[in-house]
N, C-alpha and C. Protein backbone atom coordinates (compact mmCIF):
# COMPACT_ATOMS: atom_id res chain seq x y z
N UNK A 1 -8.72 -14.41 -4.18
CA UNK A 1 -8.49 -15.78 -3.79
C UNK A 1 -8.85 -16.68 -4.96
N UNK A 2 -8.04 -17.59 -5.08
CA UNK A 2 -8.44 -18.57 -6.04
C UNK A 2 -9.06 -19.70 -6.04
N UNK A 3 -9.60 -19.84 -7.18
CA UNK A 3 -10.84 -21.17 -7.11
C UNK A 3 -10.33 -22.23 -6.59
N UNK A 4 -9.70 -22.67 -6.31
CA UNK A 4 -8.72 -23.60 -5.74
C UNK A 4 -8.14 -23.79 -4.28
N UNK A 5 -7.91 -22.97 -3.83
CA UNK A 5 -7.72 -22.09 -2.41
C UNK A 5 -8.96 -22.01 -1.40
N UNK A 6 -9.89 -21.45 -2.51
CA UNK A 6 -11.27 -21.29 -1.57
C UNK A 6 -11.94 -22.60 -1.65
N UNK A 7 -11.73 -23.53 -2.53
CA UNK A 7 -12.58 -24.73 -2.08
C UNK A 7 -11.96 -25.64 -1.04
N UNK A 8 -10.44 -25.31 -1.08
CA UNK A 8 -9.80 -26.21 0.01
C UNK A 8 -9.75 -25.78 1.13
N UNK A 9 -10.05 -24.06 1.24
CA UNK A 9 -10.08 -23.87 2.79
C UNK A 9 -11.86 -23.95 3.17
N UNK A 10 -12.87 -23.90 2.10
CA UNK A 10 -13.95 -24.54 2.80
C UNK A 10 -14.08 -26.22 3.20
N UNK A 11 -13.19 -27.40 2.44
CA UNK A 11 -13.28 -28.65 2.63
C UNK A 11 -12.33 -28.54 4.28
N UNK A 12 -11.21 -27.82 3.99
CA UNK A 12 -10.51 -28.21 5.40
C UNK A 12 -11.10 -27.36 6.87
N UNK A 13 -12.08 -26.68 6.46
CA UNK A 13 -13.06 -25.64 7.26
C UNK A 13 -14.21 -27.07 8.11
N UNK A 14 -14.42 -27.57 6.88
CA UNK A 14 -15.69 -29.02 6.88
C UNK A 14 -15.07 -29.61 8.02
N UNK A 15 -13.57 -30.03 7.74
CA UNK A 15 -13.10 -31.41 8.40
C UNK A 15 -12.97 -30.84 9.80
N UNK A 16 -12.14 -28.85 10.24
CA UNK A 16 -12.19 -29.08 11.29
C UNK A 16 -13.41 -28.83 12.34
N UNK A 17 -14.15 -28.05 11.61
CA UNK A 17 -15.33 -27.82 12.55
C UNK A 17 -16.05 -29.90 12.92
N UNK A 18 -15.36 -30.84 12.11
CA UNK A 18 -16.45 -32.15 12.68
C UNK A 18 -15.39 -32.52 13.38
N UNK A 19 -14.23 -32.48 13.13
CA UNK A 19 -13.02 -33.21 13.50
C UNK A 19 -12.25 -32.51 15.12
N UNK A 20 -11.90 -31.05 15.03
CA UNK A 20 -11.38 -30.56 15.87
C UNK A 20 -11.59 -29.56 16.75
N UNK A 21 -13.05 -29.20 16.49
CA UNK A 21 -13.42 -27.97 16.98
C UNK A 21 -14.41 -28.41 17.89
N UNK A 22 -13.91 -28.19 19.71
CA UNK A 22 -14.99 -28.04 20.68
C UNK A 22 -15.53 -27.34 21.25
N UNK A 23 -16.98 -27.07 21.91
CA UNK A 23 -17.40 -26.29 22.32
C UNK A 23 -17.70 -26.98 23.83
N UNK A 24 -16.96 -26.96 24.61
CA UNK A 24 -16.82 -27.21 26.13
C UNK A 24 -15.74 -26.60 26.98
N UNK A 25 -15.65 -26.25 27.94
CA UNK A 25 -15.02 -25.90 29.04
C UNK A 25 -13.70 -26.31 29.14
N UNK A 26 -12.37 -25.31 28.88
CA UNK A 26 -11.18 -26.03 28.53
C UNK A 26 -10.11 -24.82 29.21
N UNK A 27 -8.89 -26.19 29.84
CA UNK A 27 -7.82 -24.79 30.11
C UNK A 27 -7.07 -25.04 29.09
N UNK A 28 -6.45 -23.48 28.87
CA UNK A 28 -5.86 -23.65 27.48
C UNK A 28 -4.06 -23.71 27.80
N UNK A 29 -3.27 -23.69 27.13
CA UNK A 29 -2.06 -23.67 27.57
C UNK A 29 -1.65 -22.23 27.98
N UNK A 30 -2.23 -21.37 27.86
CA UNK A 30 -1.78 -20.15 28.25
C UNK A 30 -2.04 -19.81 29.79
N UNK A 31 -3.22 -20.94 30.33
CA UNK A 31 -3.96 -21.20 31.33
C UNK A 31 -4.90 -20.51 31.72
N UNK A 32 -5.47 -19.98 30.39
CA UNK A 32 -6.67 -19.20 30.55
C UNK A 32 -8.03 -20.31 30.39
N UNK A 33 -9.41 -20.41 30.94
CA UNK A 33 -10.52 -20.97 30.80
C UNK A 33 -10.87 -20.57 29.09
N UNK A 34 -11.57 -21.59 28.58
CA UNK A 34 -12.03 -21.30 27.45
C UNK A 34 -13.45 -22.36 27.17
N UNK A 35 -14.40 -21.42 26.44
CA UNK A 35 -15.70 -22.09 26.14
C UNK A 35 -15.78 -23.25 25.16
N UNK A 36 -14.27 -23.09 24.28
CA UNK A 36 -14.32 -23.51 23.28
C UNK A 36 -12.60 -24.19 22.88
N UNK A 37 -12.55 -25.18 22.09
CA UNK A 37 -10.73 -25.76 21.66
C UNK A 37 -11.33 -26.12 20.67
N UNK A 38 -9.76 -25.87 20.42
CA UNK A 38 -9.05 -26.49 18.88
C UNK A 38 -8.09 -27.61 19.05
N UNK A 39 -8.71 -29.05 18.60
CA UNK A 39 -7.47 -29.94 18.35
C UNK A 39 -7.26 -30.39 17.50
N UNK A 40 -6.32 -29.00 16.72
CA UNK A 40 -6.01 -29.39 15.22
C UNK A 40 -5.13 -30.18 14.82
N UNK A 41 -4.71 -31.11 15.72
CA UNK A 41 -3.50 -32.47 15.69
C UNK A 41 -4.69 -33.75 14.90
N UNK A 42 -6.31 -33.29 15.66
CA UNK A 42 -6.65 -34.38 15.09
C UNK A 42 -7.02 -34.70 13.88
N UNK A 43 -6.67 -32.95 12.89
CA UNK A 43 -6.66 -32.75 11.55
C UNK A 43 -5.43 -32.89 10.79
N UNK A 44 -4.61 -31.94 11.70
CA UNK A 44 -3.30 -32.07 11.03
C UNK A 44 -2.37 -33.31 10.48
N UNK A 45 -3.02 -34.48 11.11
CA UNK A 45 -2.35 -35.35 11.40
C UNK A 45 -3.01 -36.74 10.79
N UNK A 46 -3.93 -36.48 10.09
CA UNK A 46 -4.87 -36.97 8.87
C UNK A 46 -4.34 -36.76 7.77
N UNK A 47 -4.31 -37.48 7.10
CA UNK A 47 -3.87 -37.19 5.13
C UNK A 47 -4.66 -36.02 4.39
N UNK A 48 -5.83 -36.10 4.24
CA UNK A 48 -6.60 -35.04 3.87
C UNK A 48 -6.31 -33.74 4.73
N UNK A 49 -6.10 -33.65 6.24
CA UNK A 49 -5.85 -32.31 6.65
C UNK A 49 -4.62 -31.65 6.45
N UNK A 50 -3.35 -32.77 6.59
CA UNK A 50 -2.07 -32.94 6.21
C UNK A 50 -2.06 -32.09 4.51
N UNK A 51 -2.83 -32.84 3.41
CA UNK A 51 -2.40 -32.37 2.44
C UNK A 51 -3.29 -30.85 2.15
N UNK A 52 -4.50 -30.61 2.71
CA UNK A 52 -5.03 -29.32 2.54
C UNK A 52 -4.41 -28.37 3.57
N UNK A 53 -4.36 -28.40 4.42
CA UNK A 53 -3.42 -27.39 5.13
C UNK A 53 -2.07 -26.72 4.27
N UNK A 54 -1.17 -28.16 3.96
CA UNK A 54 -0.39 -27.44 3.09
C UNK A 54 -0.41 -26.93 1.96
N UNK A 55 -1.37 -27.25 1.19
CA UNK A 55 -1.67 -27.40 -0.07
C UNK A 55 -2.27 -25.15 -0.12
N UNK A 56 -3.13 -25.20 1.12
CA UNK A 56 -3.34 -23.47 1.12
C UNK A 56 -2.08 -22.85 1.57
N UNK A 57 -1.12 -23.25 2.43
CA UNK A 57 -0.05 -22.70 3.25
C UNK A 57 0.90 -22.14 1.93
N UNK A 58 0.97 -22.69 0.97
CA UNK A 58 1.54 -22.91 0.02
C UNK A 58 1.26 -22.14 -1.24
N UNK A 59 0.02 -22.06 -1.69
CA UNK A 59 -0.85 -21.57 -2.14
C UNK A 59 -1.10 -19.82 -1.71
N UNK A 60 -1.24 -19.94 -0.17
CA UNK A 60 -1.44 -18.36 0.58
C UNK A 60 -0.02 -17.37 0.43
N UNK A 61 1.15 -18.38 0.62
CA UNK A 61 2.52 -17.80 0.94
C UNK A 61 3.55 -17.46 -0.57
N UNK A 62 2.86 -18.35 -1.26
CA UNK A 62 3.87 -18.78 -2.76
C UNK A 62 5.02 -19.15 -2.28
N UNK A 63 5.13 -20.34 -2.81
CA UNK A 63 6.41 -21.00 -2.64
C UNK A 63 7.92 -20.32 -2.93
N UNK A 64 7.59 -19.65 -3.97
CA UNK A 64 8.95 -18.34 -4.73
C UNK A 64 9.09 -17.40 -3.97
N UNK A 65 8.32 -17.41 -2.68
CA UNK A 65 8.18 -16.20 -1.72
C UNK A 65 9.11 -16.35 -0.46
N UNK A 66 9.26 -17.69 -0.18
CA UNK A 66 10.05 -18.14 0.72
C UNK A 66 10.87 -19.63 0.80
N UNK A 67 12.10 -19.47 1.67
CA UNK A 67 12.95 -20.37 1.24
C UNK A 67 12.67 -21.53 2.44
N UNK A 68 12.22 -21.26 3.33
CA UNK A 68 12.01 -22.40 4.74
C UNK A 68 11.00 -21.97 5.60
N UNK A 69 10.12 -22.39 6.55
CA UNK A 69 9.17 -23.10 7.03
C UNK A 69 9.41 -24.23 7.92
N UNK A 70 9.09 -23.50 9.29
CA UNK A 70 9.29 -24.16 10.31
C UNK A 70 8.70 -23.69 11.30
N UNK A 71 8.57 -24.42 12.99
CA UNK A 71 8.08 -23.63 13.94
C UNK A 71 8.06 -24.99 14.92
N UNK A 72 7.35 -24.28 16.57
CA UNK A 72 7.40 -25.34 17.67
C UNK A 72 6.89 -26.86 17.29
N UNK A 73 7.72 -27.49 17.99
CA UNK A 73 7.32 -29.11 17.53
C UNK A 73 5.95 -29.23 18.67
N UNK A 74 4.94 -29.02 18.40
CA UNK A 74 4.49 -30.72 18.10
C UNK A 74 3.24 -29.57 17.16
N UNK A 75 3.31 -28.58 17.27
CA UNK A 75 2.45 -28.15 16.45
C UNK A 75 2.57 -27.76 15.03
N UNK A 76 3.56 -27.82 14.50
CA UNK A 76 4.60 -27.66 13.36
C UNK A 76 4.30 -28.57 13.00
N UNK A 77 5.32 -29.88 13.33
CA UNK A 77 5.64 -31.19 13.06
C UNK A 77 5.06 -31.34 11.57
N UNK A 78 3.67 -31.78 11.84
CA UNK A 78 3.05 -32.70 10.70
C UNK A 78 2.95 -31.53 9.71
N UNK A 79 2.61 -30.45 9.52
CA UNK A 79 2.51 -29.70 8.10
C UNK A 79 3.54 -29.24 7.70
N UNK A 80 4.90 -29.12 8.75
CA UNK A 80 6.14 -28.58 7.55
C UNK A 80 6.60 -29.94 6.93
N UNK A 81 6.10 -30.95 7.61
CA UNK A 81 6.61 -32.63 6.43
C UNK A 81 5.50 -32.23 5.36
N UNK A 82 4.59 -31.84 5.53
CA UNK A 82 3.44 -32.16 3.90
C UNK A 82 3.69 -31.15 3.16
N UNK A 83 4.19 -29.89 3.99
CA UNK A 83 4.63 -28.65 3.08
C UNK A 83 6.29 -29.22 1.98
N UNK A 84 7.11 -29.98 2.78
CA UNK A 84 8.06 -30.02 2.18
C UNK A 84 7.52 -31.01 1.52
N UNK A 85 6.91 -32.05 1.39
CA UNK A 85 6.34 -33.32 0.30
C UNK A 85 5.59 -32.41 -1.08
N UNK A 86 5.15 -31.57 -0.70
CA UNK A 86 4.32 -30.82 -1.57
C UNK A 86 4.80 -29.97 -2.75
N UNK A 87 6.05 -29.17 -1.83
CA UNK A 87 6.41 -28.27 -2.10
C UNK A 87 7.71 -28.91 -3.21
N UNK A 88 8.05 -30.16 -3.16
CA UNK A 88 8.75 -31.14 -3.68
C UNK A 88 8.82 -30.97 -5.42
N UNK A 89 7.53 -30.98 -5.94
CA UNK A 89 6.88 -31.15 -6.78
C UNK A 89 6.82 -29.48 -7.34
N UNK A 90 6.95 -28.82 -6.41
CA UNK A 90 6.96 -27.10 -7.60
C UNK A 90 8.63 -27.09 -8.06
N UNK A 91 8.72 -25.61 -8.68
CA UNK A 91 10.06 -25.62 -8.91
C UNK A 91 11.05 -24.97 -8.11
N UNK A 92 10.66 -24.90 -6.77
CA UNK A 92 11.54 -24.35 -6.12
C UNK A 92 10.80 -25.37 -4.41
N UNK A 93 11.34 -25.83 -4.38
CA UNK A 93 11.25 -26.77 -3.06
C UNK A 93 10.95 -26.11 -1.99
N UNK A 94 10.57 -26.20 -0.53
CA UNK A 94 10.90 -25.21 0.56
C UNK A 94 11.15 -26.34 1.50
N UNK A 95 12.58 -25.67 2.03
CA UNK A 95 13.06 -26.76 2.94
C UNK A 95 11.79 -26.58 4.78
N UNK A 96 12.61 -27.61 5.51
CA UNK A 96 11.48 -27.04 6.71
C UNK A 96 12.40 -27.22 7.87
N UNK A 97 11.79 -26.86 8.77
CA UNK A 97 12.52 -26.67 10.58
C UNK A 97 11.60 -27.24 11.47
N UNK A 98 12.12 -27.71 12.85
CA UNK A 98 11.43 -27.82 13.86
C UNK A 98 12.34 -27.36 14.49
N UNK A 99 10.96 -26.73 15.74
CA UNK A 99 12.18 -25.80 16.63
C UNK A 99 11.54 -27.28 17.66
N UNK A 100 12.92 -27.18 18.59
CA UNK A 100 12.46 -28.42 20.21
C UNK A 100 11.88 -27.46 21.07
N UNK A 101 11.33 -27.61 22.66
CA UNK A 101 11.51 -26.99 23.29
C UNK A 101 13.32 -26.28 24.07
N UNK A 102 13.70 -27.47 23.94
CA UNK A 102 14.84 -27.28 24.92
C UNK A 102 16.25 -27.61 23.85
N UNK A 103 17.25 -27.62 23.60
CA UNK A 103 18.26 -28.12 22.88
C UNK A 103 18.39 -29.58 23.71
N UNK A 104 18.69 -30.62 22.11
CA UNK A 104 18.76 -31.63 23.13
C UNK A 104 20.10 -32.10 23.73
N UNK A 105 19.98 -32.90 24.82
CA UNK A 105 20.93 -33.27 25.93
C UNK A 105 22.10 -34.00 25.46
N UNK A 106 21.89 -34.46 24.48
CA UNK A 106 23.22 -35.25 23.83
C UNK A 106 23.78 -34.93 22.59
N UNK A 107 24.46 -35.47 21.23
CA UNK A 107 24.50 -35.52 20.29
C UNK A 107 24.81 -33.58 19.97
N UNK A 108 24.53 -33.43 19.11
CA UNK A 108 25.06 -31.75 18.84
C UNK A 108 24.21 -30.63 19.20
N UNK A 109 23.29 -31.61 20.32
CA UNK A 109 22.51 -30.59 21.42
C UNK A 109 21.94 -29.47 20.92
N UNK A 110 21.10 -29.70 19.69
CA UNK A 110 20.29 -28.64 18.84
C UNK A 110 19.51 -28.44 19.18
N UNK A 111 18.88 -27.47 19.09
CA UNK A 111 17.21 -27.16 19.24
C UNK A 111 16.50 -26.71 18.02
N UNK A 112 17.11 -26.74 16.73
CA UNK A 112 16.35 -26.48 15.86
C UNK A 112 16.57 -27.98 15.11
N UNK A 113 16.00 -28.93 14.31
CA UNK A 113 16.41 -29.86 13.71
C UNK A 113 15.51 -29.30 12.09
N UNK A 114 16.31 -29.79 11.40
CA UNK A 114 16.40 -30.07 9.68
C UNK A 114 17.26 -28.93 8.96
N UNK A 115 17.25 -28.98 7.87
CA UNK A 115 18.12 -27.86 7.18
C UNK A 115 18.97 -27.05 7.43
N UNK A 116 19.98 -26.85 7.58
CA UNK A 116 20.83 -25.57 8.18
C UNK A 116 20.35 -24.50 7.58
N UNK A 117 20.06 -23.65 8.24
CA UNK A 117 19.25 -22.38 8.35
C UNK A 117 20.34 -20.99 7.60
N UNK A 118 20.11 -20.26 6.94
CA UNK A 118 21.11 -19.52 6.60
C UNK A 118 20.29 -18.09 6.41
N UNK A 119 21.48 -17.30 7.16
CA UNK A 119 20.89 -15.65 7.86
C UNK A 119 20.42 -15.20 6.71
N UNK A 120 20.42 -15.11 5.48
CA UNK A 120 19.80 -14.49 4.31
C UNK A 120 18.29 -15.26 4.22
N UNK A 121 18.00 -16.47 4.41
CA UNK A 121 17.09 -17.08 4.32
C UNK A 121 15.16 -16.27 4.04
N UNK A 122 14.52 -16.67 3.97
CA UNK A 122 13.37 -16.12 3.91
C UNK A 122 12.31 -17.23 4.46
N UNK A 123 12.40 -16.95 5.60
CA UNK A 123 12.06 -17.63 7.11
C UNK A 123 10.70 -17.33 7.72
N UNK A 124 9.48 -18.34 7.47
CA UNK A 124 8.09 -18.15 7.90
C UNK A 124 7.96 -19.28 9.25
N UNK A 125 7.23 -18.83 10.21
CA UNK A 125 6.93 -19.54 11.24
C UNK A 125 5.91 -19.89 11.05
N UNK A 126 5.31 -21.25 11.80
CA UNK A 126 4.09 -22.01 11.37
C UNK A 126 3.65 -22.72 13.06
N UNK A 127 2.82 -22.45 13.58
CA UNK A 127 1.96 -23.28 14.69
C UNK A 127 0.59 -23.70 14.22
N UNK A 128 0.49 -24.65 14.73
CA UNK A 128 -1.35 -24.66 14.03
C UNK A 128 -2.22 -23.92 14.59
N UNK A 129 -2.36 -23.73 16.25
CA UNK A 129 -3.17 -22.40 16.50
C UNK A 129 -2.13 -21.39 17.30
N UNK A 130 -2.71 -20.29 17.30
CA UNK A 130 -2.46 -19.41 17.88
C UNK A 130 -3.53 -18.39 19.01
N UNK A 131 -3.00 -18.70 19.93
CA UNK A 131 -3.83 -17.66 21.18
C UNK A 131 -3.07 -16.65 21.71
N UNK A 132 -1.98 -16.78 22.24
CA UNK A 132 -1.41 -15.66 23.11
C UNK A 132 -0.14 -14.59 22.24
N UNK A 133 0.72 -16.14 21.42
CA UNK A 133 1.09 -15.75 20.05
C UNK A 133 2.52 -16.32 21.30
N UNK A 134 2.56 -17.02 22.64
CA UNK A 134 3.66 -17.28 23.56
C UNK A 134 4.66 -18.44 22.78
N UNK A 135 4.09 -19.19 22.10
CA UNK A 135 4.95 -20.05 20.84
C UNK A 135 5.80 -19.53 19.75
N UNK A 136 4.76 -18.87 19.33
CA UNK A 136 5.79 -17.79 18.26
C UNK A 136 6.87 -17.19 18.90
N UNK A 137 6.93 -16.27 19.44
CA UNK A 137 7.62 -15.55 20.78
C UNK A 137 8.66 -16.14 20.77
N UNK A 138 8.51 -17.35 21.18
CA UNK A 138 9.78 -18.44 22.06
C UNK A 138 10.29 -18.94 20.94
N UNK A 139 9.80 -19.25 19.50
CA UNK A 139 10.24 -19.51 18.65
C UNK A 139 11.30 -18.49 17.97
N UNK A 140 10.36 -17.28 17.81
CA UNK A 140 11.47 -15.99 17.22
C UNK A 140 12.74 -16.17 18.55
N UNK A 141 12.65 -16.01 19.51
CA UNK A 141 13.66 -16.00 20.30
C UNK A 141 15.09 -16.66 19.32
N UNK A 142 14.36 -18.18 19.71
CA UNK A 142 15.63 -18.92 19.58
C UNK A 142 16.39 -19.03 18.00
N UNK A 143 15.28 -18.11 16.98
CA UNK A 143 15.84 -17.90 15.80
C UNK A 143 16.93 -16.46 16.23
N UNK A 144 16.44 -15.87 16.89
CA UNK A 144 16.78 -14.98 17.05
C UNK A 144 18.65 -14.69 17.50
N UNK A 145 18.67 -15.59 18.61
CA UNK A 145 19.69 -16.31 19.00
C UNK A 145 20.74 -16.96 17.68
N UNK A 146 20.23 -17.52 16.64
CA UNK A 146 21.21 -17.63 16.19
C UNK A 146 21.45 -16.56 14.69
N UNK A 147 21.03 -15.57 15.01
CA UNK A 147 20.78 -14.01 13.74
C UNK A 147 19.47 -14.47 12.71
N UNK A 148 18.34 -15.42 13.06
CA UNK A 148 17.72 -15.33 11.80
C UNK A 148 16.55 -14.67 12.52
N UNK A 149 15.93 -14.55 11.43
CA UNK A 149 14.34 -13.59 11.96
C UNK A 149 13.20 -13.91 10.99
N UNK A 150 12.40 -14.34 11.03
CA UNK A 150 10.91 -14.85 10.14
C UNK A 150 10.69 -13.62 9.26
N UNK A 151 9.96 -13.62 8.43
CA UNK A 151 9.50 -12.69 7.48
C UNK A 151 8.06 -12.63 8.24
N UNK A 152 7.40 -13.75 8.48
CA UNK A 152 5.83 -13.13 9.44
C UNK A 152 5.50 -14.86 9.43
N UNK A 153 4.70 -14.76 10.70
CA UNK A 153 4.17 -16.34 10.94
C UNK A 153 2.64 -16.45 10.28
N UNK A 154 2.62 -17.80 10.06
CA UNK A 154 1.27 -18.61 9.82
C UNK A 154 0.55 -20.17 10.55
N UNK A 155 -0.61 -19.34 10.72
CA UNK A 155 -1.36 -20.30 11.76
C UNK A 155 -2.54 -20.91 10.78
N UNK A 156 -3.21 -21.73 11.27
CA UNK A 156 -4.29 -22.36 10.56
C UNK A 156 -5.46 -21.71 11.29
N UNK A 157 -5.17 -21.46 12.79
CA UNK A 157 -6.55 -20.93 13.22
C UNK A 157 -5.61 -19.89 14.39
N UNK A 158 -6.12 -18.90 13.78
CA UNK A 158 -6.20 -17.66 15.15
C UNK A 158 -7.01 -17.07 16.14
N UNK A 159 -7.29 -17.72 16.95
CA UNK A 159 -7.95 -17.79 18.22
C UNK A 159 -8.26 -16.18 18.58
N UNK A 160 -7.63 -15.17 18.14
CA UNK A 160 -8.10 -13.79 18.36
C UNK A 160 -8.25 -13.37 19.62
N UNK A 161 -6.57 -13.70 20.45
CA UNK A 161 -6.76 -13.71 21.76
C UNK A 161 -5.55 -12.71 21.96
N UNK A 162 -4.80 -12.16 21.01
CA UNK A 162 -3.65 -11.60 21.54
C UNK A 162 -2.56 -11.72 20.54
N UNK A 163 -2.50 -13.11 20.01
CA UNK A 163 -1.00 -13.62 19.14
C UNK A 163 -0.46 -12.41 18.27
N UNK A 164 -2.17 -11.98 17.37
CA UNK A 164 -1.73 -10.98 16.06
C UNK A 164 -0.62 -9.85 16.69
N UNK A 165 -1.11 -9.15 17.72
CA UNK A 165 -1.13 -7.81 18.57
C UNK A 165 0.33 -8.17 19.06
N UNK A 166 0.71 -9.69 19.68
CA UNK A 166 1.94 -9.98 20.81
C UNK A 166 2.99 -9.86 19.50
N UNK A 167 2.51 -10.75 18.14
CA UNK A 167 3.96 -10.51 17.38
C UNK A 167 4.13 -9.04 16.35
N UNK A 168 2.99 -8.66 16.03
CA UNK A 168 2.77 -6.97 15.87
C UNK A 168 3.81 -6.07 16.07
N UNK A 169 4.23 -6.55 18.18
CA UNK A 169 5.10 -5.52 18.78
C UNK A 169 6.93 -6.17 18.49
N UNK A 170 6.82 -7.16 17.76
CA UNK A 170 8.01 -7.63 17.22
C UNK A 170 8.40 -7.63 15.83
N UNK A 171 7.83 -6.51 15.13
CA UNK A 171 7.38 -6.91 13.61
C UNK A 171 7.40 -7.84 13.17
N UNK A 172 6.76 -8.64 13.15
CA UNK A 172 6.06 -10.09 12.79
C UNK A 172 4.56 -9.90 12.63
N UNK A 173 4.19 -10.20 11.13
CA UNK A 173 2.97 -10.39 10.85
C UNK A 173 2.43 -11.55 11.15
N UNK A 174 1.08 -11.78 11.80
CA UNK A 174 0.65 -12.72 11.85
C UNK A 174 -0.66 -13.27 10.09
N UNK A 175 -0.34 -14.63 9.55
CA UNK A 175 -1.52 -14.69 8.80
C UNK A 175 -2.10 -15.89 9.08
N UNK A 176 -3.59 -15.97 8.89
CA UNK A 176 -4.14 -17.48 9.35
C UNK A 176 -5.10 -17.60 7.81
N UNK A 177 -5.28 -18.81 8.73
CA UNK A 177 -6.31 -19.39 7.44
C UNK A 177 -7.75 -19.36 7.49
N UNK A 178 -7.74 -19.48 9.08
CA UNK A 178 -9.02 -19.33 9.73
C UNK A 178 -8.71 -18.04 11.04
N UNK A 179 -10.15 -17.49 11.84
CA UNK A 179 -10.02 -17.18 12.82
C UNK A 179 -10.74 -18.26 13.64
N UNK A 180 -10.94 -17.82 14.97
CA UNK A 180 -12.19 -18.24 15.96
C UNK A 180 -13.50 -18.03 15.24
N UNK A 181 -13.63 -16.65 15.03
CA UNK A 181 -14.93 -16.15 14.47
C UNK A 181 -15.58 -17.21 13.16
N UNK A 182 -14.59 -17.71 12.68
CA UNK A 182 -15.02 -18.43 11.40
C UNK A 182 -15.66 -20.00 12.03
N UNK A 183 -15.60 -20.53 13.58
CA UNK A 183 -16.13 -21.18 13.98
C UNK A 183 -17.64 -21.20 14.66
N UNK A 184 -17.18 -20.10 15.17
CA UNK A 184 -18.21 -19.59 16.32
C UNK A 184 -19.77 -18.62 15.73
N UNK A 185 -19.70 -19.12 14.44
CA UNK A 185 -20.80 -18.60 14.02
C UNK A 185 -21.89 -18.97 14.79
């Protein structure tokens, strides 16, 4: 790991353990009870978390490694914009995606919005956490649907509940930046 890498995933480690990391009684979207959440929107979605998130995503993946970067909206959203602002500035750009839940109801009724996606592509999925890995899933689906397939997803925090193991059985690697464990010291 590089000197560079490791100081930004201990500064963005700083921000979420003050910023996003609770230790109280929570249902999670999978609708399991939990002792503990992550609301990494209230990092992601900060300039400093915005630009260190991508700044390792980027850094972890190499930009020459892949051509696009994308995943479910609302957890996507803000780091494939700082990844593509970022990524602006190397010599090989990486375009980005949002997947919707649903295709929308009017207009050319997409469900993926930005870049036209192309089956050769070299295609990473991105949520900010991961628990069950039921986002990813629904995401590969609808890539799936139209012939593309991820090279392996990336999370900022892996909750160590299932996700690695659920996309495992789809060959899909899971990589994070953090786990749970790296909180719950």
């Amino acid at each position: 790991m590089s000197d560079s890498l490791s100081k930004n995933k201990k500064k963005l480690h700083q921000i979420l353990l003050k910023e996003a990391f609770f230790k109280e009684k929570i249902t999670l979207s999978s609708g399991k009870e939990s002792d503990y959440y992550f609301d990494a929107r209230r990092v992601t979605l900060s300039p400093a978390g915005a630009y260190l998130c991508a700044e390792i995503i980027l850094e972890m993946v190499g930009p020459d490694k892949i051509d696009t970067i994308g995943g479910p909206t609302l957890g996507a959203d803000p780091i494939v914009g700082a990844i593509a602002a970022l990524s602006y500035q190397t010599p090989k750009p990486v375009n980005t995606f949002i997947i919707r839940k649903a295709p929308k109801p009017y207009g050319k009724q997409q469900q993926i919005e930005g870049p036209l996606l192309n089956p050769n592509s070299r295609i990473i999925l991105f949520d900010d956490v991961a628990t069950t890995g039921k986002a990813f899933l629904q995401s590969m689906d609808v890539l799936k649907a139209m012939g593309l397939a991820p090279v392996y997803a990336v999370c900022i925090i892996d909750r160590q509940e299932g996700a690695r193991e659920a996309l495992a059985k789809v060959n899909c690697r899971l990589i994070s930046i953090f786990t749970s464990a790296d909180f719950l010291k």
